[in-house]
C-alpha atoms as a PDB file:
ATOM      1  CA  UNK A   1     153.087  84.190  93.728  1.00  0.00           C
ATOM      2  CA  UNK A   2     153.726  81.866  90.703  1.00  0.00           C
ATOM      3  CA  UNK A   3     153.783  83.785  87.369  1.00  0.00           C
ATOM      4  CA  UNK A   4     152.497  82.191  84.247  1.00  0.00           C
ATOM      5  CA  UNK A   5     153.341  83.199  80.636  1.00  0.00           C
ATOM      6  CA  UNK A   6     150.679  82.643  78.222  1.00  0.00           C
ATOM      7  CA  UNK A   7     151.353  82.608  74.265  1.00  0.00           C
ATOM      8  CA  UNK A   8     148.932  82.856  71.662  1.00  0.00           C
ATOM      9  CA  UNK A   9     149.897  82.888  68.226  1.00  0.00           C
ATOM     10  CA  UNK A  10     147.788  85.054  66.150  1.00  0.00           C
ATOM     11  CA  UNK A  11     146.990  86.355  62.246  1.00  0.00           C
ATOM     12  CA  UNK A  12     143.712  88.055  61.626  1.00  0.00           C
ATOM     13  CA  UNK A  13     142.060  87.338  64.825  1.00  0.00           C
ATOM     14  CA  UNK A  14     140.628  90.750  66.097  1.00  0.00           C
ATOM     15  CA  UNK A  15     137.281  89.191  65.892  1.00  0.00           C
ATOM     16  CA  UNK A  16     138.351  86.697  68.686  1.00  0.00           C
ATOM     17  CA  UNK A  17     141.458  88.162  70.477  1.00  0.00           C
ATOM     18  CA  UNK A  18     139.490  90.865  72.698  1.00  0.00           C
ATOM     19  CA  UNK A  19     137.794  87.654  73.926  1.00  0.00           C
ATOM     20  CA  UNK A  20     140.892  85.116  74.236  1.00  0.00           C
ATOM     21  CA  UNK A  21     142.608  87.576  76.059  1.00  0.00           C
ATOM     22  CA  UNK A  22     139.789  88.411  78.845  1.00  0.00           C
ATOM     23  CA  UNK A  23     138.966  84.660  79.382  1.00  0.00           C
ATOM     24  CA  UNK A  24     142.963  84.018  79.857  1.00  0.00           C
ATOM     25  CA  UNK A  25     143.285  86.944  82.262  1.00  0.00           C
ATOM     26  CA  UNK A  26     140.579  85.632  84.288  1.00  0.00           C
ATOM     27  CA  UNK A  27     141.965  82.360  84.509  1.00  0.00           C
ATOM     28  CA  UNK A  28     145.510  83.506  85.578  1.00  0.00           C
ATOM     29  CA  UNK A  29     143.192  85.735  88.524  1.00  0.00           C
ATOM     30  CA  UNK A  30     140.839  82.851  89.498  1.00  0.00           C
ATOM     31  CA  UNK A  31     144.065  80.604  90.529  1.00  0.00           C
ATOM     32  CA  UNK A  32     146.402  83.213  91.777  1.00  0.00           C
ATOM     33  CA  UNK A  33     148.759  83.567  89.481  1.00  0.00           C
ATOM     34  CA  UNK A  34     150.358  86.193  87.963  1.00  0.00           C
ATOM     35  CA  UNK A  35     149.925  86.844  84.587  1.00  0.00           C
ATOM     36  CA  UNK A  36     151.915  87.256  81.498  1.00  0.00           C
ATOM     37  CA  UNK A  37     150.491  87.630  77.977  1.00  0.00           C
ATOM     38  CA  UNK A  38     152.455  87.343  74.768  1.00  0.00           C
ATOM     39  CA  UNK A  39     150.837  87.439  71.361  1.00  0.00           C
ATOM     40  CA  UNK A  40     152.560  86.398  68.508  1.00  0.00           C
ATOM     41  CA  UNK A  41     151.444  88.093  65.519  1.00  0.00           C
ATOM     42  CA  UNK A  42     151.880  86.336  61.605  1.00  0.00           C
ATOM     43  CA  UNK A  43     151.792  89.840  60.004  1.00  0.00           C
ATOM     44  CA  UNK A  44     147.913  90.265  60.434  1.00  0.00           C
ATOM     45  CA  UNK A  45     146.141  93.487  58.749  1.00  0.00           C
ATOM     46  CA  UNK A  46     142.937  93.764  60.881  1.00  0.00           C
ATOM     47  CA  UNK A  47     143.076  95.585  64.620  1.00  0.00           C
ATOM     48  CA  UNK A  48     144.332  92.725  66.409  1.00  0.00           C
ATOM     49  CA  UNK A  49     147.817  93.569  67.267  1.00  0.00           C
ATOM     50  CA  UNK A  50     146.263  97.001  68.718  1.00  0.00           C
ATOM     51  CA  UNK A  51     144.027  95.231  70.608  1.00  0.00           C
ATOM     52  CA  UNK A  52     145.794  92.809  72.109  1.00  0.00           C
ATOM     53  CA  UNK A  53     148.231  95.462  73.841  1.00  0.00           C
ATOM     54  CA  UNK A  54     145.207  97.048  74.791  1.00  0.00           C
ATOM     55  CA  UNK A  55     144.844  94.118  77.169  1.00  0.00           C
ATOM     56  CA  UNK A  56     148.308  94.355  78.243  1.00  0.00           C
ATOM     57  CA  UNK A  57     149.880  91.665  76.146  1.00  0.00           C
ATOM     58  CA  UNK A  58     153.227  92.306  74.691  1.00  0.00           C
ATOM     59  CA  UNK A  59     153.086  91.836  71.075  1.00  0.00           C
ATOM     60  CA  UNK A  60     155.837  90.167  68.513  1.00  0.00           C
ATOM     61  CA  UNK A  61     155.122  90.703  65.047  1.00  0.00           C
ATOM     62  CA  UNK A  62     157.119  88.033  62.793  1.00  0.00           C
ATOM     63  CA  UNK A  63     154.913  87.955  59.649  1.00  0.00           C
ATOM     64  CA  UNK A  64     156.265  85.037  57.285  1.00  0.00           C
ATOM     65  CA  UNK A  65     157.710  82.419  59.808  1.00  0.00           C
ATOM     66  CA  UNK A  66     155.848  78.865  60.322  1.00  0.00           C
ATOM     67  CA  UNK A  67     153.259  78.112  63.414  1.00  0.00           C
ATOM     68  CA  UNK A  68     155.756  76.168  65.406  1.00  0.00           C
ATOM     69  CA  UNK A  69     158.430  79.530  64.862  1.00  0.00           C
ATOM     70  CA  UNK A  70     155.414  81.671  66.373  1.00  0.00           C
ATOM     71  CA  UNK A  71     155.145  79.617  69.442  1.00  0.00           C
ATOM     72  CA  UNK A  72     159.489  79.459  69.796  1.00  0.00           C
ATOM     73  CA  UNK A  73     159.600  83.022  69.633  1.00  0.00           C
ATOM     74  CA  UNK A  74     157.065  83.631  72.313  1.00  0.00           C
ATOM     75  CA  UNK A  75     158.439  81.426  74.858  1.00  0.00           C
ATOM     76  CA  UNK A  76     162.201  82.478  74.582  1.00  0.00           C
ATOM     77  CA  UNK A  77     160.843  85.996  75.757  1.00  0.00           C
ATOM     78  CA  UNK A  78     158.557  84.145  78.537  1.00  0.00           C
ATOM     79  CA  UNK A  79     159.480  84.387  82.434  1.00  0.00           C
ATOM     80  CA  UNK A  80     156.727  82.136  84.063  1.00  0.00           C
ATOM     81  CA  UNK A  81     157.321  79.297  85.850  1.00  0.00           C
ATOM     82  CA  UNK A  82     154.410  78.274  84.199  1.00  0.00           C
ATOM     83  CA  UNK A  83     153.921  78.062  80.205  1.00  0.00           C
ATOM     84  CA  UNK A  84     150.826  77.948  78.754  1.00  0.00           C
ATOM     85  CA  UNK A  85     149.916  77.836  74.823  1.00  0.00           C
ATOM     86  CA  UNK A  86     146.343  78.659  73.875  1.00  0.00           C
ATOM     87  CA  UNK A  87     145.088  79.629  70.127  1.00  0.00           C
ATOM     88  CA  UNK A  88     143.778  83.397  69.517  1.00  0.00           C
ATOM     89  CA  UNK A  89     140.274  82.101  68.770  1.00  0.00           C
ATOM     90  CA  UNK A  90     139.742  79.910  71.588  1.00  0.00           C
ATOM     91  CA  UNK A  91     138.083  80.900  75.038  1.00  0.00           C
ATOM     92  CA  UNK A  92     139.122  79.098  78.034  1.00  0.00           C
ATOM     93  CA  UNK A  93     136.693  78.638  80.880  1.00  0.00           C
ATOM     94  CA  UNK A  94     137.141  80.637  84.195  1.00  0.00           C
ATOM     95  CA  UNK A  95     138.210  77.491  86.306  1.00  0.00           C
ATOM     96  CA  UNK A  96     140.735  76.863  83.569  1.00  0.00           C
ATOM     97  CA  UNK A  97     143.927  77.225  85.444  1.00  0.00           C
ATOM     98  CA  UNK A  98     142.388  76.818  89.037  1.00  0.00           C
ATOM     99  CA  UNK A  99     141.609  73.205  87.727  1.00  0.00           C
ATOM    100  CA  UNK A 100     144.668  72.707  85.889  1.00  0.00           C
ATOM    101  CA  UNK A 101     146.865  73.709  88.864  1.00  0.00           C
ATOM    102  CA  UNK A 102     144.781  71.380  92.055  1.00  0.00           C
ATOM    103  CA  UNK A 103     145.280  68.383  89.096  1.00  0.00           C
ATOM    104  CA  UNK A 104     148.923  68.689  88.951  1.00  0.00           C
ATOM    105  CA  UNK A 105     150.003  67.518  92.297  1.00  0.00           C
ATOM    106  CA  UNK A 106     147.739  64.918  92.694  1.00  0.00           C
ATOM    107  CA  UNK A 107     148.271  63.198  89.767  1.00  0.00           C
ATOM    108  CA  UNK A 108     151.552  62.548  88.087  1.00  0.00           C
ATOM    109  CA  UNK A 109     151.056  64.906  85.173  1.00  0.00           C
ATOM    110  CA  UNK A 110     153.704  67.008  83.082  1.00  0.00           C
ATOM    111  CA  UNK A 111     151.508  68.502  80.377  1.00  0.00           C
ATOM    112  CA  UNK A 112     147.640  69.308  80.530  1.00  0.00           C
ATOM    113  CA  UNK A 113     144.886  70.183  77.550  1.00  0.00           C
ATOM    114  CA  UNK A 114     141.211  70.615  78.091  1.00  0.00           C
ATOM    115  CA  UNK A 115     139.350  69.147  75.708  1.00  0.00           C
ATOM    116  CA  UNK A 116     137.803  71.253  73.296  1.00  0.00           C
ATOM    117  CA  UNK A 117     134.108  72.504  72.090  1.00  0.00           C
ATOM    118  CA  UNK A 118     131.999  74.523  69.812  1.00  0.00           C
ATOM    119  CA  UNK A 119     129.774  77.431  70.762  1.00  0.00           C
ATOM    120  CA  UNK A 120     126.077  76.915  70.479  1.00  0.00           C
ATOM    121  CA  UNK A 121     125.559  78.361  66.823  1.00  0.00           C
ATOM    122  CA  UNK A 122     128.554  76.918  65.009  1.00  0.00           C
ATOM    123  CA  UNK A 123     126.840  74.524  61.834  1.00  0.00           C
ATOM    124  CA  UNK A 124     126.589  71.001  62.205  1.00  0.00           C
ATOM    125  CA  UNK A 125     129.443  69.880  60.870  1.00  0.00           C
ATOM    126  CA  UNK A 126     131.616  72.382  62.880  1.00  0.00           C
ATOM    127  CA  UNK A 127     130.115  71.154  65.951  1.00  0.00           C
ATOM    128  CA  UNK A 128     130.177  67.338  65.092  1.00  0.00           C
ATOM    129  CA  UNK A 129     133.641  67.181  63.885  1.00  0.00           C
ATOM    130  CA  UNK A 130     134.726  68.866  67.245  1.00  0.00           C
ATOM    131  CA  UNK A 131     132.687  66.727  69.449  1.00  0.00           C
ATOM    132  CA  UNK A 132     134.281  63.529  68.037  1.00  0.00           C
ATOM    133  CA  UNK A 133     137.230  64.093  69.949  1.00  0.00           C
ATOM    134  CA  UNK A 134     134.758  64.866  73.432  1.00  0.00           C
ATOM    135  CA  UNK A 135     134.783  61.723  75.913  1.00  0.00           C
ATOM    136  CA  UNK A 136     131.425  61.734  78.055  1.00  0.00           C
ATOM    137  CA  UNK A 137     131.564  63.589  80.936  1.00  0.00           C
ATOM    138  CA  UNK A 138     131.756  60.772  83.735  1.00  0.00           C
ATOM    139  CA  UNK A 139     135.635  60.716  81.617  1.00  0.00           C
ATOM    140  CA  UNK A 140     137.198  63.256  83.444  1.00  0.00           C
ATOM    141  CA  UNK A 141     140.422  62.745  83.115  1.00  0.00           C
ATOM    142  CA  UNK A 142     142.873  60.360  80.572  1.00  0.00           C
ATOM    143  CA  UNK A 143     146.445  59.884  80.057  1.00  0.00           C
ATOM    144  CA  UNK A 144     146.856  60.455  76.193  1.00  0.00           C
ATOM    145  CA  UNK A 145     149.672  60.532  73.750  1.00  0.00           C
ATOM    146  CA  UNK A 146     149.853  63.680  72.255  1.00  0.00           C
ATOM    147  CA  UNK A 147     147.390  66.438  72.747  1.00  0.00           C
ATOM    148  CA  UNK A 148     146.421  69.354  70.440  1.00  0.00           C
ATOM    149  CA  UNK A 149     147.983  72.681  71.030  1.00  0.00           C
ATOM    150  CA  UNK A 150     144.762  74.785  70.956  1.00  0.00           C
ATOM    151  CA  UNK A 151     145.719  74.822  74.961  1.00  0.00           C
ATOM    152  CA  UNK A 152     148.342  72.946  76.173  1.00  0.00           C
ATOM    153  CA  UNK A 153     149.928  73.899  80.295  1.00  0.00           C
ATOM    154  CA  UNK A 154     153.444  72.629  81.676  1.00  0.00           C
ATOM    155  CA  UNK A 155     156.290  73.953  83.447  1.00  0.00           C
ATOM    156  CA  UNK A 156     159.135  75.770  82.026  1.00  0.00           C
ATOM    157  CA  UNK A 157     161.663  73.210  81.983  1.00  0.00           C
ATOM    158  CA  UNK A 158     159.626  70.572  79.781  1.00  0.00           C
ATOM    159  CA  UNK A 159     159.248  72.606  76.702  1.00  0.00           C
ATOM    160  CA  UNK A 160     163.231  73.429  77.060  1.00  0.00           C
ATOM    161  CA  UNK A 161     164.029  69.586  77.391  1.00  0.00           C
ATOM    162  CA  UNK A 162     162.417  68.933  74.108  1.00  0.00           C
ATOM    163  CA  UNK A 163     163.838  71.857  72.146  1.00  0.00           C
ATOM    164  CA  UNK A 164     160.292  73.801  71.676  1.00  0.00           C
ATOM    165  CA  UNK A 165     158.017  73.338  68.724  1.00  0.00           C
ATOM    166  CA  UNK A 166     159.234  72.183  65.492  1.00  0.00           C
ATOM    167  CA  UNK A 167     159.650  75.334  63.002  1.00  0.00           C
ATOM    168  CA  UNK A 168     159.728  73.349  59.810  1.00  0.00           C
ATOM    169  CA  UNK A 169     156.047  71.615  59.879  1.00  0.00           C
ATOM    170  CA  UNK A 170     153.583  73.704  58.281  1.00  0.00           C
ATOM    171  CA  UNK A 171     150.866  71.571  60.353  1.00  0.00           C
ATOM    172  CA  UNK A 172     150.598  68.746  62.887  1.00  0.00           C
ATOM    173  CA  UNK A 173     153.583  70.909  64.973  1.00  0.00           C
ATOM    174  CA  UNK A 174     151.348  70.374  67.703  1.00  0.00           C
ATOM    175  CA  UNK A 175     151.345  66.304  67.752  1.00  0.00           C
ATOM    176  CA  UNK A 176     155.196  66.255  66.663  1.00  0.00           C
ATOM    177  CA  UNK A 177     155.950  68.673  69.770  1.00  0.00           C
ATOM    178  CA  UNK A 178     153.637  66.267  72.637  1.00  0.00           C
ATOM    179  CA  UNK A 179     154.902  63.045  71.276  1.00  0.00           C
ATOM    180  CA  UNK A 180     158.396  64.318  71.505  1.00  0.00           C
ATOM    181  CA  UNK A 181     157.703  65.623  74.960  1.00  0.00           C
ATOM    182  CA  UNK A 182     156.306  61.604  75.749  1.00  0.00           C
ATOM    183  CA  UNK A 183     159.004  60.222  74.301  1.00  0.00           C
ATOM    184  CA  UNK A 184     161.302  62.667  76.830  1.00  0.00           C
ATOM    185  CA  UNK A 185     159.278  60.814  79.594  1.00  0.00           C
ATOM    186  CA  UNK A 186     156.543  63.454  80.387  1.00  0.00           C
ATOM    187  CA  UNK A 187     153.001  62.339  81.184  1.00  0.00           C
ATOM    188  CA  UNK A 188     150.290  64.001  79.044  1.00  0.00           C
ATOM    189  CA  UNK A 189     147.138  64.499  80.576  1.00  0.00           C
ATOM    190  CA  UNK A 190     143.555  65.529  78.651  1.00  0.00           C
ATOM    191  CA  UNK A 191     140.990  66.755  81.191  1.00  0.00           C
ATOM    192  CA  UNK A 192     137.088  67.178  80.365  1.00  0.00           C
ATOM    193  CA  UNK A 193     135.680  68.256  83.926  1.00  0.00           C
ATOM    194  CA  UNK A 194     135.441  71.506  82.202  1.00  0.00           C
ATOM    195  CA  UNK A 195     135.697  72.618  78.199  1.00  0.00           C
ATOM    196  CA  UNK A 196     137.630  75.442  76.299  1.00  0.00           C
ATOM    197  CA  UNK A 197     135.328  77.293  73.331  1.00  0.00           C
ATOM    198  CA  UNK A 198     136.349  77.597  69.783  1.00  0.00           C
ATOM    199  CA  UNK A 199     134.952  80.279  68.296  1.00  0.00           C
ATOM    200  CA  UNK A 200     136.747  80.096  64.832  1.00  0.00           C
ATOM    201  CA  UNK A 201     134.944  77.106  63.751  1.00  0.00           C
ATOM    202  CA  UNK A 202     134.356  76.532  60.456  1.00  0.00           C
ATOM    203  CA  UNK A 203     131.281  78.659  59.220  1.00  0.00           C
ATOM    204  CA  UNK A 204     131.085  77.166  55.608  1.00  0.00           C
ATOM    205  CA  UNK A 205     132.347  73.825  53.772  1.00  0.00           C
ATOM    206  CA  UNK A 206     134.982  75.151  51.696  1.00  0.00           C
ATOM    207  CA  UNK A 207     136.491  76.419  54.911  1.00  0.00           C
ATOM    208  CA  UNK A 208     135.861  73.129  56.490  1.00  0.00           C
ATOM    209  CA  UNK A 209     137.202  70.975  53.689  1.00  0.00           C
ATOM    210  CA  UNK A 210     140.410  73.492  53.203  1.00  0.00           C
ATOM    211  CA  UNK A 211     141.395  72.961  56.922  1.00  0.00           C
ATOM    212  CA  UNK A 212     141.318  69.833  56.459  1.00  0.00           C
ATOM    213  CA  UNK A 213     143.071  69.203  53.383  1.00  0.00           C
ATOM    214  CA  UNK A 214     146.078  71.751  54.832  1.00  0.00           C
ATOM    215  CA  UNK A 215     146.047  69.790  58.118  1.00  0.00           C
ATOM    216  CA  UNK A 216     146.613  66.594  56.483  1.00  0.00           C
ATOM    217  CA  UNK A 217     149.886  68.208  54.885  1.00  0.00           C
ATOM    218  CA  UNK A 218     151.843  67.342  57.589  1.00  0.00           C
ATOM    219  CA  UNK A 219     151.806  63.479  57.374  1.00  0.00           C
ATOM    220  CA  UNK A 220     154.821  63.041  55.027  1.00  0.00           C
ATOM    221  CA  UNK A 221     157.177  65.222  57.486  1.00  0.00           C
ATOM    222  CA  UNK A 222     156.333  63.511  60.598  1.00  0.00           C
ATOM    223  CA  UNK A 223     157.141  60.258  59.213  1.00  0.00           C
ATOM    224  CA  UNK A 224     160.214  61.492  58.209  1.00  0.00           C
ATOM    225  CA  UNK A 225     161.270  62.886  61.578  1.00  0.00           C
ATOM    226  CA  UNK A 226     159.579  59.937  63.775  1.00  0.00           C
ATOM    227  CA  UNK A 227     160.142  57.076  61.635  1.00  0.00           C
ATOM    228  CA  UNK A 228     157.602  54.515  59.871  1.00  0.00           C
ATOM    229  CA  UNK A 229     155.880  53.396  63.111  1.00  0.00           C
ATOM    230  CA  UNK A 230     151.953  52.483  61.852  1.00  0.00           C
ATOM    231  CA  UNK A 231     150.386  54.955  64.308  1.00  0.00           C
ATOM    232  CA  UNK A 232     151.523  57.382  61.868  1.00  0.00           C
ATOM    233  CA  UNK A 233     151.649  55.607  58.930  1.00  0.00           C
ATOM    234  CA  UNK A 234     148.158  53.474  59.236  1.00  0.00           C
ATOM    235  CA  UNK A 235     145.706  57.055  58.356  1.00  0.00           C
ATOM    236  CA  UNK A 236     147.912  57.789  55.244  1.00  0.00           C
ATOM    237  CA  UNK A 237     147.518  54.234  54.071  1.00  0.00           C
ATOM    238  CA  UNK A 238     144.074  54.158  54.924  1.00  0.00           C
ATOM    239  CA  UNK A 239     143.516  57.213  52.782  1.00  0.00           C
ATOM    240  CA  UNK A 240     145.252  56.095  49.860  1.00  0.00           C
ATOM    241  CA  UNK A 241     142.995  52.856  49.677  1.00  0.00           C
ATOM    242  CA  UNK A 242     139.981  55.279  49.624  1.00  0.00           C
ATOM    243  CA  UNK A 243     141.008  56.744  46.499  1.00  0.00           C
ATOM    244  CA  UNK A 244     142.592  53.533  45.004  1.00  0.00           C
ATOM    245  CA  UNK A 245     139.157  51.708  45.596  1.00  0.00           C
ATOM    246  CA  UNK A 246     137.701  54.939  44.153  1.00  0.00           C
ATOM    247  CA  UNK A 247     139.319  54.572  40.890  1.00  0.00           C
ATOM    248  CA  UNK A 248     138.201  50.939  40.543  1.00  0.00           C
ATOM    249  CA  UNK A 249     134.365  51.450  40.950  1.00  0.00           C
ATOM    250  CA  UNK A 250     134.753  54.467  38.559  1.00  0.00           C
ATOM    251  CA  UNK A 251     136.807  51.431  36.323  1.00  0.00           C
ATOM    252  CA  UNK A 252     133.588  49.032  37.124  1.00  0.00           C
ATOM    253  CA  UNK A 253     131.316  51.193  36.373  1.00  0.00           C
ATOM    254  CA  UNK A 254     132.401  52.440  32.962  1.00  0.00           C
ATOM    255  CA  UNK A 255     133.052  48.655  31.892  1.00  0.00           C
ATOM    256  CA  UNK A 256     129.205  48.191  32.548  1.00  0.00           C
ATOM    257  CA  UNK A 257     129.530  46.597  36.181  1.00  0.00           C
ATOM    258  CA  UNK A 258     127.729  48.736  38.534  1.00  0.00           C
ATOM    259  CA  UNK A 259     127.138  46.319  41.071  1.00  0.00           C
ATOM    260  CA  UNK A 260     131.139  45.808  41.163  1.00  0.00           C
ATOM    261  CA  UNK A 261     130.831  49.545  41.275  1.00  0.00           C
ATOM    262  CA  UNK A 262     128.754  49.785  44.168  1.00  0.00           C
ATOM    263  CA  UNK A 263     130.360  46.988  46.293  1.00  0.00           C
ATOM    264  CA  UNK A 264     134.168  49.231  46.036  1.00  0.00           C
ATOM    265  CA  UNK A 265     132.032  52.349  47.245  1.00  0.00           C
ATOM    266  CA  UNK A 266     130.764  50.464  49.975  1.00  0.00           C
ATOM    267  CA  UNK A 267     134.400  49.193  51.048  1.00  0.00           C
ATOM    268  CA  UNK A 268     135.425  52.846  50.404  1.00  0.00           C
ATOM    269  CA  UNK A 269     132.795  53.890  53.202  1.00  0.00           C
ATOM    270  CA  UNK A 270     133.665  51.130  55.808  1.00  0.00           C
ATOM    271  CA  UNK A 271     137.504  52.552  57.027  1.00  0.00           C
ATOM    272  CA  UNK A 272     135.179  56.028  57.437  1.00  0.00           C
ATOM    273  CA  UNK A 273     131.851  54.086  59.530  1.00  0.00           C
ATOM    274  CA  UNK A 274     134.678  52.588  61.583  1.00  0.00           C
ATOM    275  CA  UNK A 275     135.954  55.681  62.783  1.00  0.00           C
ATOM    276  CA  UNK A 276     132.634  57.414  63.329  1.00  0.00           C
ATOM    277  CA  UNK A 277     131.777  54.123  64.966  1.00  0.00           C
ATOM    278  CA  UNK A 278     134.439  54.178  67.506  1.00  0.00           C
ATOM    279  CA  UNK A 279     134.616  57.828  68.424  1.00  0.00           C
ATOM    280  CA  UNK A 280     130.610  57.459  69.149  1.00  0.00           C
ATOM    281  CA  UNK A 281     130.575  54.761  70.902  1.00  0.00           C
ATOM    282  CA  UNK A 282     129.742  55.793  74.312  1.00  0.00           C
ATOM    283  CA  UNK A 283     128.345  58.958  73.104  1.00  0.00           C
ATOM    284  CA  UNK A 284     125.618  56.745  72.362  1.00  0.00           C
ATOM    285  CA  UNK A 285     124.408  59.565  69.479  1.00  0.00           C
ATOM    286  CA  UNK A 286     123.448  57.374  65.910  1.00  0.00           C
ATOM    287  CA  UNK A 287     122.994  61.211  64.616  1.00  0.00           C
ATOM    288  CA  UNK A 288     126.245  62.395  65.743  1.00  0.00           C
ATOM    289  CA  UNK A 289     127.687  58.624  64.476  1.00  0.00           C
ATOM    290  CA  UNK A 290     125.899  59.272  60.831  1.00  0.00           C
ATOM    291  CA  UNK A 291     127.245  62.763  60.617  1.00  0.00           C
ATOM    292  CA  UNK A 292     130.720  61.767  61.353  1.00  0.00           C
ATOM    293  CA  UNK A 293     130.799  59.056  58.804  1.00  0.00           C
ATOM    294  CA  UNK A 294     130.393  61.366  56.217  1.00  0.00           C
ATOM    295  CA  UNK A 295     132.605  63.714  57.416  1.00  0.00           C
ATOM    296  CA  UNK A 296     135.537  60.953  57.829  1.00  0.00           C
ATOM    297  CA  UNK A 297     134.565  59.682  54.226  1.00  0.00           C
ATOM    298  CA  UNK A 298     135.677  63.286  52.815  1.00  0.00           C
ATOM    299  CA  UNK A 299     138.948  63.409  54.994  1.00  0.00           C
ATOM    300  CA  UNK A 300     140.358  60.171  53.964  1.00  0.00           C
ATOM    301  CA  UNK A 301     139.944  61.653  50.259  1.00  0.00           C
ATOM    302  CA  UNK A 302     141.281  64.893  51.004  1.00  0.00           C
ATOM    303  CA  UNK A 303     143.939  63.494  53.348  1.00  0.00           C
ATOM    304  CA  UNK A 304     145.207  60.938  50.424  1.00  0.00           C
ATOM    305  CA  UNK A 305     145.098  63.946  47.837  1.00  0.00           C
ATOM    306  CA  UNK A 306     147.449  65.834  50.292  1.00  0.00           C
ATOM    307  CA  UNK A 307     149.685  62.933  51.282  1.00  0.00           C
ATOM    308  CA  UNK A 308     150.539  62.394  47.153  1.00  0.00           C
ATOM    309  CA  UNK A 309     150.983  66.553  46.986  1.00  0.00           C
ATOM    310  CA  UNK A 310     153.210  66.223  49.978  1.00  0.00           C
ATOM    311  CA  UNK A 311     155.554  63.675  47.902  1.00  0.00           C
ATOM    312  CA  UNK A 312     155.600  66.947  45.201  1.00  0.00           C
ATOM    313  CA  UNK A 313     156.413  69.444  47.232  1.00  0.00           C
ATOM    314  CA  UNK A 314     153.211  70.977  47.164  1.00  0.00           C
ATOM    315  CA  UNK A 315     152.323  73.708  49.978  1.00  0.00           C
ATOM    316  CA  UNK A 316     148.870  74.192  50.828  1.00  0.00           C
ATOM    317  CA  UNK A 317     149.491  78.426  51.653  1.00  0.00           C
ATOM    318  CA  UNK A 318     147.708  79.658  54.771  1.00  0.00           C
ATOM    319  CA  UNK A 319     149.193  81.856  56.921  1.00  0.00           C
ATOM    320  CA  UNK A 320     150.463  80.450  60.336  1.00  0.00           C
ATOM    321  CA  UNK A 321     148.039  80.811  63.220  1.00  0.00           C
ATOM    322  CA  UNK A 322     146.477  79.773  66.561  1.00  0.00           C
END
């Protein structure tokens, strides 16, 4: 029987972990596979360290180290063929694995990643900004670049070719650690014939807009370790405009010229329409399109605020988790 080894990095995630846990174990039994669970702990101070070794799961506690550390540390203790990284607060479906696993000999695929959803009651803006990245359903399957480590699958000897996870990002360790692993020669696959859940969506808009603002920290240091390729470099631009264009129609506007005013806040809003444009495209959703443009208009500002802090040194403090 193939064994897999499962790692879930984890801090303050007893609300979720019971859950995680289950949904993983049932995976692992659905395809026949034996099943190892490791959680990573960030120094948490709820119950979820005792209950995760009440599922079994062996349980490092490393409190202080970076997200990318958390994952390292897991796998060098791992002994599946398999290796499998899934976030504490996300619930992957049953067929998880089963699918995974009749994919992966059919197809020429190194590393897999189901796309990822919200649960039912999560607010609007939780549940649009994660359906932006859903393709529609008749897109099962589709060879991407890098794929988000919420749940990523592969054999051992990939994540050993590339070194493991980057321990100096604070964020975007996750695209650094696939594009590295495409760069190596592995084929990334994102599959949508069935979804994983996120239940730590954001339940309020500071929480929304302070993810987002600590995500975007990462931008500097991958361009610094990948090089100024415009994949990487065109969203920080982008950003940067936004608030450049900002400052001029506040400039227009207090040397009496609103409609100079207006016209830079529609040019601010058009980089943000585009987006929400192209991600809803075959979603076919003008709700779902209008909700997104907002949503996009706020990250390019809070993504060009935390590109200029990155420059500083700044460090947006949260503590490392799934």
């Amino acid at each position: 029987m193939s064994r897999i080894s499962i790692v879930i990095p984890m801090y303050n995630e007893s609300r979720h972990i019971a859950r995680t846990l289950l949904a993983a174990q049932r995976a692992a039994i659905a395809a026949g596979l034996e099943c190892e669970l490791i959680v990573v702990d960030n120094g948490s101070d709820d119950q979820g360290p005792q209950i995760a070794r009440q599922f079994g799961a062996q349980v490092l506690v490393l409190p202080g180290v970076l997200i990318g550390a958390l994952r390292n540390r897991g796998a060098a203790i791992a002994t599946g063929d398999w290796l499998a990284f899934i976030d504490a607060d996300v619930e992957m479906p049953e067929d998880w694995l089963t699918l995974l696993l009749k994919i992966e000999p059919a197809v020429q695929v190194d590393v897999l990643g189901l796309d990822l959803h919200t649960p039912a009651e999560a607010p609007w803006y939780a549940n649009a900004w994660q359906r932006r990245t859903l393709r529609p359903n008749n897109e099962t399957v589709q060879t991407v670049r890098w794929l988000p480590s919420s749940n990523l699958l592969m054999r051992r000897p990939w994540f050993d070719k590339v070194g493991g996870f980057n321990e100096t990002l604070r964020t975007g360790e996750d695209k650094d650690f696939t594009m590295r692993l495409s760069h190596a020669g592995a084929r990334l696959l994102s599959v949508n014939q069935t979804v994983a859940l996120h239940w730590g969506y954001e339940g309020s808009w500071r929480e929304w807009m302070g993810k987002e603002f600590w995500r975007q920290g990462s931008h500097l240091q991958l361009l610094r370790r990948h090089g100024l390729s415009m994949r990487l470099l065109r969203f920080p631009l982008v950003s940067l405009a936004a608030w450049m264009l900002d400052f001029l129609a506040i400039s227009a506007l207090l040397d009496g010229f609103p409609h100079h005013a207006a016209l830079m806040v529609f040019l601010t809003s058009l980089p943000a329409l585009a987006l929400s444009m192209r991600q809803t495209f075959k979603h076919r959703d003008l709700l779902l399109t209008l909700q997104l443009w907002g949503l996009h208009w706020l990250r390019l500002h809070l993504a060009g605020a935390a590109f200029v802090l990155s420059f500083c040194h700044w460090k947006a403090r949260r503590p490392a988790r799934g």
